[in-house]
C-alpha atoms as a PDB file:
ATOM      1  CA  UNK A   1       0.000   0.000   0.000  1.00  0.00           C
ATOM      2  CA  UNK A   2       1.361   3.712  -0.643  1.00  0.00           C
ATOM      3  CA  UNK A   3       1.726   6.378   1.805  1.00  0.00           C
ATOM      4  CA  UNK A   4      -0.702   8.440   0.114  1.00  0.00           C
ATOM      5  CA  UNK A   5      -3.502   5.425   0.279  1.00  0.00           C
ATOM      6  CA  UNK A   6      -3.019   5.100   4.022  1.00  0.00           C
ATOM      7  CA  UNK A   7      -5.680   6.666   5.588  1.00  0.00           C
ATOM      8  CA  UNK A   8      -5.021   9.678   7.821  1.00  0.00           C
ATOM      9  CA  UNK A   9      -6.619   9.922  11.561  1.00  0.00           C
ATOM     10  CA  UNK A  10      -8.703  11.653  12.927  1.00  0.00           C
ATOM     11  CA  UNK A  11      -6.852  14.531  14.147  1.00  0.00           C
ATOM     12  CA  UNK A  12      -5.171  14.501  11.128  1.00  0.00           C
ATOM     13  CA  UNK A  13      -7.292  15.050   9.006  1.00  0.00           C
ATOM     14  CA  UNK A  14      -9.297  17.829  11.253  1.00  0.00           C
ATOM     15  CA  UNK A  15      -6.196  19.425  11.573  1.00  0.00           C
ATOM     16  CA  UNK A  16      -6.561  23.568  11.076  1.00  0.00           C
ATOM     17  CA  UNK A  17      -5.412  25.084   7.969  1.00  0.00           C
ATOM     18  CA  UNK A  18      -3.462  28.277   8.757  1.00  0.00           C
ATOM     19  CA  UNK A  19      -3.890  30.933   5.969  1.00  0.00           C
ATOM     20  CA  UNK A  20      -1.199  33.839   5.201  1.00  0.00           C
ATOM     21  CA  UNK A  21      -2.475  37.021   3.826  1.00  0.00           C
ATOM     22  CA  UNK A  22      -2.671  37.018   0.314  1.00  0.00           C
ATOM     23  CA  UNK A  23      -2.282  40.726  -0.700  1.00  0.00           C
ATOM     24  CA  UNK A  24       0.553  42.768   0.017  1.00  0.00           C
ATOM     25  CA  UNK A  25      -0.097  46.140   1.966  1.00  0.00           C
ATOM     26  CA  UNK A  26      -1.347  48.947  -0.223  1.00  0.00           C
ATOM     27  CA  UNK A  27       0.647  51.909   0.994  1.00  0.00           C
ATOM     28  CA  UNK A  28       0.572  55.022  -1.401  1.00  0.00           C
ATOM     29  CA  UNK A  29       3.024  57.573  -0.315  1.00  0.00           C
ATOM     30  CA  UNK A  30       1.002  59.965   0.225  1.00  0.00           C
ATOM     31  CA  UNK A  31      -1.689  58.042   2.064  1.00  0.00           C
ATOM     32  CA  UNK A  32      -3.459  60.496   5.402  1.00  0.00           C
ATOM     33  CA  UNK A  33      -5.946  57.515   6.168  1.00  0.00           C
ATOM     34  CA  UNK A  34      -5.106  53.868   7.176  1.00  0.00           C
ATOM     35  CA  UNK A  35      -7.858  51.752   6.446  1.00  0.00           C
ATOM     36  CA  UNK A  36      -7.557  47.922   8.607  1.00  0.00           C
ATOM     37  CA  UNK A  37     -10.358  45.541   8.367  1.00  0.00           C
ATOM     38  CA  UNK A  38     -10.041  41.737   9.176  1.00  0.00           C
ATOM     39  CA  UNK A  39      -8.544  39.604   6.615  1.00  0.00           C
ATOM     40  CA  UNK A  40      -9.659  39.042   3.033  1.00  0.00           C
ATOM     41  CA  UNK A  41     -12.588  36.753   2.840  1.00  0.00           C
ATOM     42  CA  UNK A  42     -11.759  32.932   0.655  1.00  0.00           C
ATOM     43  CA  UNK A  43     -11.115  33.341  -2.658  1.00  0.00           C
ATOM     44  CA  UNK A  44     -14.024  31.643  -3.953  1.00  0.00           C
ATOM     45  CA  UNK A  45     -16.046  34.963  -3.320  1.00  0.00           C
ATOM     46  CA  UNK A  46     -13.007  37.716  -4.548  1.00  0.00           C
ATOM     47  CA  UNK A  47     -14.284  39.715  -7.682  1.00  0.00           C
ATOM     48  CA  UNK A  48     -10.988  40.850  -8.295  1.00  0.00           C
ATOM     49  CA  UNK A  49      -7.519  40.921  -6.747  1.00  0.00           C
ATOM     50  CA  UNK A  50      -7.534  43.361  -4.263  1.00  0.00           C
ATOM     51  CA  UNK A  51      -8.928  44.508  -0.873  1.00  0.00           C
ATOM     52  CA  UNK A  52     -12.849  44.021   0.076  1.00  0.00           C
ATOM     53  CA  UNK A  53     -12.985  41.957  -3.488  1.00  0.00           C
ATOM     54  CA  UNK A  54     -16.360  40.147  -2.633  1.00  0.00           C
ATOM     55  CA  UNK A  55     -19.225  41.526  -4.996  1.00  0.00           C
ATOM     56  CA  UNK A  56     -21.438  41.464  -1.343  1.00  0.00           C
ATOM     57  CA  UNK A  57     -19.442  43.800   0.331  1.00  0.00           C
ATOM     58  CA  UNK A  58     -20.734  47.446   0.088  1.00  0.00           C
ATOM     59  CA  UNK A  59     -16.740  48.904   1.008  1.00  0.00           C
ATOM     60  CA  UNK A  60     -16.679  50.587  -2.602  1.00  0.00           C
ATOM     61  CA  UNK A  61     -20.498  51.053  -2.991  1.00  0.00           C
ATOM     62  CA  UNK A  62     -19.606  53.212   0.614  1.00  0.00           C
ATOM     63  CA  UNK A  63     -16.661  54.750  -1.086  1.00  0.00           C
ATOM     64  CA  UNK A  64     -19.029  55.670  -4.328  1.00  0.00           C
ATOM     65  CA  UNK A  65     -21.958  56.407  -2.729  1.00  0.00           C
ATOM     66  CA  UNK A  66     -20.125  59.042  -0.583  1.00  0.00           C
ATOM     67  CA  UNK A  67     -17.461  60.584  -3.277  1.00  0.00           C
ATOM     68  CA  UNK A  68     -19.756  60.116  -6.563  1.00  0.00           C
ATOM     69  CA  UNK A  69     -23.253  60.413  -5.424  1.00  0.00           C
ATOM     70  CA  UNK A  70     -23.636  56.824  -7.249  1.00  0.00           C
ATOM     71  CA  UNK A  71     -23.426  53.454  -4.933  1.00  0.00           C
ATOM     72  CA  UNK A  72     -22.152  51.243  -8.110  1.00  0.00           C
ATOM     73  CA  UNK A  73     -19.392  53.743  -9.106  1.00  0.00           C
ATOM     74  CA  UNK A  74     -16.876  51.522  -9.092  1.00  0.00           C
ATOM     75  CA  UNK A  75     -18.208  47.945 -10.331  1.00  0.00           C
ATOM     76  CA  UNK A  76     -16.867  47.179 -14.533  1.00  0.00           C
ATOM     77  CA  UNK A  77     -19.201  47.787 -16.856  1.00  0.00           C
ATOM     78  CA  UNK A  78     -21.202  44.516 -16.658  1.00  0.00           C
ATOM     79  CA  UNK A  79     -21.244  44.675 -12.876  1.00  0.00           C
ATOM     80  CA  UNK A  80     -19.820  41.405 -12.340  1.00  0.00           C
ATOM     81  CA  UNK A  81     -16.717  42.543 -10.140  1.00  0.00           C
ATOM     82  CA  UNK A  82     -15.624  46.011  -8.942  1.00  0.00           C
ATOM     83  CA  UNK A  83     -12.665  47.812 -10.923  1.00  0.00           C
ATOM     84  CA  UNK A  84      -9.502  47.825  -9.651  1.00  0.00           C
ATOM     85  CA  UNK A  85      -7.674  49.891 -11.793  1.00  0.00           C
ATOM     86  CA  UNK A  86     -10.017  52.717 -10.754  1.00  0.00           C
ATOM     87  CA  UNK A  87     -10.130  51.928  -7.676  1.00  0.00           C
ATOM     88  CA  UNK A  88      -6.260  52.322  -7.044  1.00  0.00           C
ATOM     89  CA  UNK A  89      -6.150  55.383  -9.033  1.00  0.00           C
ATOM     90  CA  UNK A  90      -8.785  57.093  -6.736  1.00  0.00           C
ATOM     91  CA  UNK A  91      -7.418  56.044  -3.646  1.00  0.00           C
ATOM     92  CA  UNK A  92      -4.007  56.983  -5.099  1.00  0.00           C
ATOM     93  CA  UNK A  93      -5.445  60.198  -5.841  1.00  0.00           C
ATOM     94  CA  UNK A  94      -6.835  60.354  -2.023  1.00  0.00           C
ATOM     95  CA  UNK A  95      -4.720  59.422  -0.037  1.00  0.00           C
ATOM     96  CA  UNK A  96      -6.154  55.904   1.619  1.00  0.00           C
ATOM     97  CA  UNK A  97      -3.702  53.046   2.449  1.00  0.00           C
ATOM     98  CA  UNK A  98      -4.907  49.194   3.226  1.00  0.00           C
ATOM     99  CA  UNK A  99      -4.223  46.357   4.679  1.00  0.00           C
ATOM    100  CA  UNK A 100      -5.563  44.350   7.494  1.00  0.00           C
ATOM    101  CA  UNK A 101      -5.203  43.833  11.819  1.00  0.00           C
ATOM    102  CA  UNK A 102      -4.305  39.616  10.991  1.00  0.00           C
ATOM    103  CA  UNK A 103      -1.875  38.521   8.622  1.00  0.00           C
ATOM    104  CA  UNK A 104      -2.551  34.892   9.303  1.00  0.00           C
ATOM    105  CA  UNK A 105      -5.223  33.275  10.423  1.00  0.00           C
ATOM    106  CA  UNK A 106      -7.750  30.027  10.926  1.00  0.00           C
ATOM    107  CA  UNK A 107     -11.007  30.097   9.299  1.00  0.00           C
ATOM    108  CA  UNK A 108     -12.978  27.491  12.088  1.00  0.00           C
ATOM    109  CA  UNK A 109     -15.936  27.835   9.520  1.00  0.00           C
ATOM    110  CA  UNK A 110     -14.275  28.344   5.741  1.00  0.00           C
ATOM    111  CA  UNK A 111     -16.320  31.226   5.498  1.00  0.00           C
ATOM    112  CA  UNK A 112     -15.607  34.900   5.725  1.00  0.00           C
ATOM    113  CA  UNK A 113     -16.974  35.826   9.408  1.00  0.00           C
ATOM    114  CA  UNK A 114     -15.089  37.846  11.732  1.00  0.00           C
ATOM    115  CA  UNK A 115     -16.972  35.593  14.537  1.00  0.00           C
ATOM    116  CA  UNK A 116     -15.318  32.401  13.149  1.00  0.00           C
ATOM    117  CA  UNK A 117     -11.928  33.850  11.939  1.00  0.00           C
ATOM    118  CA  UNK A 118      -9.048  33.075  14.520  1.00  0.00           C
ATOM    119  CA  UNK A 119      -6.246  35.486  14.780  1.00  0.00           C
ATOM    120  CA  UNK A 120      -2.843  33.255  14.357  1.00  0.00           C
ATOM    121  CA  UNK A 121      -0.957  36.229  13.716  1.00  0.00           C
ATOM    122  CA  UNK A 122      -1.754  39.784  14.097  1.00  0.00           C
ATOM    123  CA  UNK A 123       0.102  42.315  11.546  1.00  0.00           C
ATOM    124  CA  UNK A 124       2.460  44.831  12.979  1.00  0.00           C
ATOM    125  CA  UNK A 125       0.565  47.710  12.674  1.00  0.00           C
ATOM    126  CA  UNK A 126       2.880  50.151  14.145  1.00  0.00           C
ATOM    127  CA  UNK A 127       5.556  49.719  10.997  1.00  0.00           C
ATOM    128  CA  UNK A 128       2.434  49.849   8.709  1.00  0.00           C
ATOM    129  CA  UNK A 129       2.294  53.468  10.449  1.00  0.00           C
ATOM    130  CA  UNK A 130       5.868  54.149  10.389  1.00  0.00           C
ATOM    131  CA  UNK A 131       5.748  53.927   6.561  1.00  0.00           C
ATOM    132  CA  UNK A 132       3.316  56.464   6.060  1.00  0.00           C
ATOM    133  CA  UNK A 133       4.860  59.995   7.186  1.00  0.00           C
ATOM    134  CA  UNK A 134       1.521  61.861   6.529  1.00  0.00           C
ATOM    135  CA  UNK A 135      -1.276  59.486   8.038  1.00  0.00           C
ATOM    136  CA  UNK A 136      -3.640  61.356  10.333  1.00  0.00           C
ATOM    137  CA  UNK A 137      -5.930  58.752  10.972  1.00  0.00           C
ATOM    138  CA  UNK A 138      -6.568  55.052  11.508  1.00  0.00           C
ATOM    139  CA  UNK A 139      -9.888  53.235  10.930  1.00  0.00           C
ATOM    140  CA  UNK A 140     -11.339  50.087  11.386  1.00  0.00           C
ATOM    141  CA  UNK A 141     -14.021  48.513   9.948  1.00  0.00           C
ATOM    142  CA  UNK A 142     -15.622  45.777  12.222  1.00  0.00           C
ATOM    143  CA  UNK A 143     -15.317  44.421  15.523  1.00  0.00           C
ATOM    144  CA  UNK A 144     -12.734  42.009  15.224  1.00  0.00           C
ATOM    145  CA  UNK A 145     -10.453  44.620  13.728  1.00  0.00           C
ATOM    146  CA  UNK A 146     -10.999  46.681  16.031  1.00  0.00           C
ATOM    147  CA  UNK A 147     -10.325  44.124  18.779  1.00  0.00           C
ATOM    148  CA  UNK A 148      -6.900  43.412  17.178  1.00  0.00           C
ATOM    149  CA  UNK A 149      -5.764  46.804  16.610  1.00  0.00           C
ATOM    150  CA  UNK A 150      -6.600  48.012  20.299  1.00  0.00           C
ATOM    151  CA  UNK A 151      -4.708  45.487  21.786  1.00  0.00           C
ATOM    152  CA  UNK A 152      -1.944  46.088  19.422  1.00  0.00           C
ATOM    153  CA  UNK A 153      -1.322  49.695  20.202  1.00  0.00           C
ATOM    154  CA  UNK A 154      -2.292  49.247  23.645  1.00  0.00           C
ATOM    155  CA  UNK A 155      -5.205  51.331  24.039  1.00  0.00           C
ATOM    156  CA  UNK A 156      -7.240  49.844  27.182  1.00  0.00           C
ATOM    157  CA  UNK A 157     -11.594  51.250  25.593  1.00  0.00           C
ATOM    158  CA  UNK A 158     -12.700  50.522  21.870  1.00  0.00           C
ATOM    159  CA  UNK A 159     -14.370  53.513  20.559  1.00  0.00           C
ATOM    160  CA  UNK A 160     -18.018  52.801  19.998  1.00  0.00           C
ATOM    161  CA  UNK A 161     -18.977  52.119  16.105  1.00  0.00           C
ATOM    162  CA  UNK A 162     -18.795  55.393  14.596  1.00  0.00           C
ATOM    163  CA  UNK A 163     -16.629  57.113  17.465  1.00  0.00           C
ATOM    164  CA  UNK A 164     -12.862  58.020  17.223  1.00  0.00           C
ATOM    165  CA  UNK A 165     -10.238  58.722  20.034  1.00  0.00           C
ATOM    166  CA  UNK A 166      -6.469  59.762  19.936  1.00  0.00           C
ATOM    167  CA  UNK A 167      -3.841  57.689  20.138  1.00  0.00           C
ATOM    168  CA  UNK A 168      -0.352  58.557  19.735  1.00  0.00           C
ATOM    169  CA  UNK A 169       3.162  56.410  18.221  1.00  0.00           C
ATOM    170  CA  UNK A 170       6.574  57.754  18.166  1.00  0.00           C
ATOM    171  CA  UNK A 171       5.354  61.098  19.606  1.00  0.00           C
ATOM    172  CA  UNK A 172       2.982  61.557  16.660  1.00  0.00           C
ATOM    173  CA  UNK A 173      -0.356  62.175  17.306  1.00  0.00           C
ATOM    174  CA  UNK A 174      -3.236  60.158  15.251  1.00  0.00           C
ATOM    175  CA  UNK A 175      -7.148  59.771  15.255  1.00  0.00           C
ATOM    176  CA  UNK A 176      -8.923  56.167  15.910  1.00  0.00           C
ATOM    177  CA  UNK A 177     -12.165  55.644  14.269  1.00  0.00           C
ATOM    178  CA  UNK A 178     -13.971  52.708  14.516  1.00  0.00           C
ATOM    179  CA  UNK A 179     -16.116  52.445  11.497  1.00  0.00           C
ATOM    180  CA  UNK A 180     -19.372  49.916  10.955  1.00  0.00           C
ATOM    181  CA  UNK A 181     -18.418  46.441   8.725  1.00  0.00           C
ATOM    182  CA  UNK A 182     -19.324  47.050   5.277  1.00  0.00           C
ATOM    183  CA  UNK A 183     -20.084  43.199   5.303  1.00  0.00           C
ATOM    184  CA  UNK A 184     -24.212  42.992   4.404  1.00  0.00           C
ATOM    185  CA  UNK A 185     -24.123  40.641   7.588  1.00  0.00           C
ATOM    186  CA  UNK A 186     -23.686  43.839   9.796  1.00  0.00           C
ATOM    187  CA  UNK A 187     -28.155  44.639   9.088  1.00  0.00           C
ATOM    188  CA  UNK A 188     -28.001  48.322   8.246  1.00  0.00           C
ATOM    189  CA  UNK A 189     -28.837  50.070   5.136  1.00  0.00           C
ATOM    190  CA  UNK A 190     -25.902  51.462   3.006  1.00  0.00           C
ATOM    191  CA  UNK A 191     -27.158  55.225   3.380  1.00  0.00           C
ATOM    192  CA  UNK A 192     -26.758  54.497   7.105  1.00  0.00           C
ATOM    193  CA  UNK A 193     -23.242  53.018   7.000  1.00  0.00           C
ATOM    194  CA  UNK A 194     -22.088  55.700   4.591  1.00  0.00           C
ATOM    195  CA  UNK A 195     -23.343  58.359   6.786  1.00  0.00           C
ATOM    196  CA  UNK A 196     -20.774  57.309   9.866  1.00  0.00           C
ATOM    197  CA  UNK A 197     -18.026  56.981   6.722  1.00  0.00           C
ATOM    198  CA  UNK A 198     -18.915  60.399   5.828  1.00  0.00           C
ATOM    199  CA  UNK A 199     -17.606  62.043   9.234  1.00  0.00           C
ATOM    200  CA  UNK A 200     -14.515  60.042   9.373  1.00  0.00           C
ATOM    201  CA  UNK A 201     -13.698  60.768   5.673  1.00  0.00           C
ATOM    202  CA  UNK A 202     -14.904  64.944   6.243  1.00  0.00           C
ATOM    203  CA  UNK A 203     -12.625  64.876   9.268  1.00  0.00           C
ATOM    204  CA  UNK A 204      -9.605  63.386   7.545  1.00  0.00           C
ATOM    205  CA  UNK A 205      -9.333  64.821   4.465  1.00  0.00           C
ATOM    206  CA  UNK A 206     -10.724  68.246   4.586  1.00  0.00           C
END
């Protein structure tokens, strides 16, 4: 019999699947905002190759809705996947950075929910920071983000979603906002979410 025909045991074969973050950190020079949400849901829901790819996740319907009066502003033409190209030109243009609070992780479910996502190992946020002279502000976008980040920079109260607080890293002083999930499982309407966006973004870059 071969080695690969032996069956494995139990515990083998339930054995946790560690995943490494598949994107590298999107860090324009110029970037004042820090964006951090999770960790990238499986591929088998990414419309495209970059950050908050799932076609269910209103991030970029947010972003449109709020800088373009139009919620689809940045899906392709046949609204099958949003557009990166445009999308990294505008937040090029902007000023917005992104990555995410875990950089590896265990998905207890397979699925993309913060609630079943288990932090193997967090990113260090503070170089993310260090490599952005002009950020003014970091957000996060969820619970479990915000969770990570907190504990990462050592600040003891999460702000409440849609609240901000100081914090401060190598004697520089930034803002912490605590955004709602743009995930559809958070239940509130997009006009709602993009309304706590709004402030944060008004705040940032005005």
């Amino acid at each position: 019999m071969n080695k690969q025909d032996i069956p494995q045991s139990a515990e083998q074969a339930s054995e946790p699947v560690v995943e490494r973050h598949p994107l590298e950190p999107f860090l324009p020079e110029n970037a004042r905002l820090l964006m951090l949400g999770s960790f990238p849901p499986p591929r088998r829901r990414w419309s495209m190759e970059f950050y908050y790819p799932n076609l269910q996740n209103d991030m970029w319907r947010i972003f449109g809705y709020h800088f373009f009066g139009e919620r689809d502003h940045f899906l392709t033409p046949d609204r099958k996947a949003f557009d990166r190209a445009r999308l990294e030109e505008f937040l090029r243009t902007k000023g917005v950075a992104l990555y995410d609070t875990a950089c590896e992780v265990i998905r207890l479910k397979g699925n993309a929910s913060d609630n079943f996502l288990q932090v193997v190992r967090e990113t260090d946020i503070p170089a993310l920071i260090r490599r952005l002279p002009h950020c003014r502000a970091v957000v996060v976008t969820g619970q479990k983000a915000a969770e990570t980040l907190c504990r990462k920079l050592g600040i003891a109260t999460v702000p409440e979603v849609g609240g901000s607080q100081p914090f401060t890293l190598d004697g520089r002083r930034l803002q912490l906002w605590r955004m709602p999930s743009s995930s559809r499982a958070y239940p509130r309407p997009l006009e709602w979410k993009t309304a706590h966006y709004a402030r944060m973004f008004d705040e940032v870059f005005r």
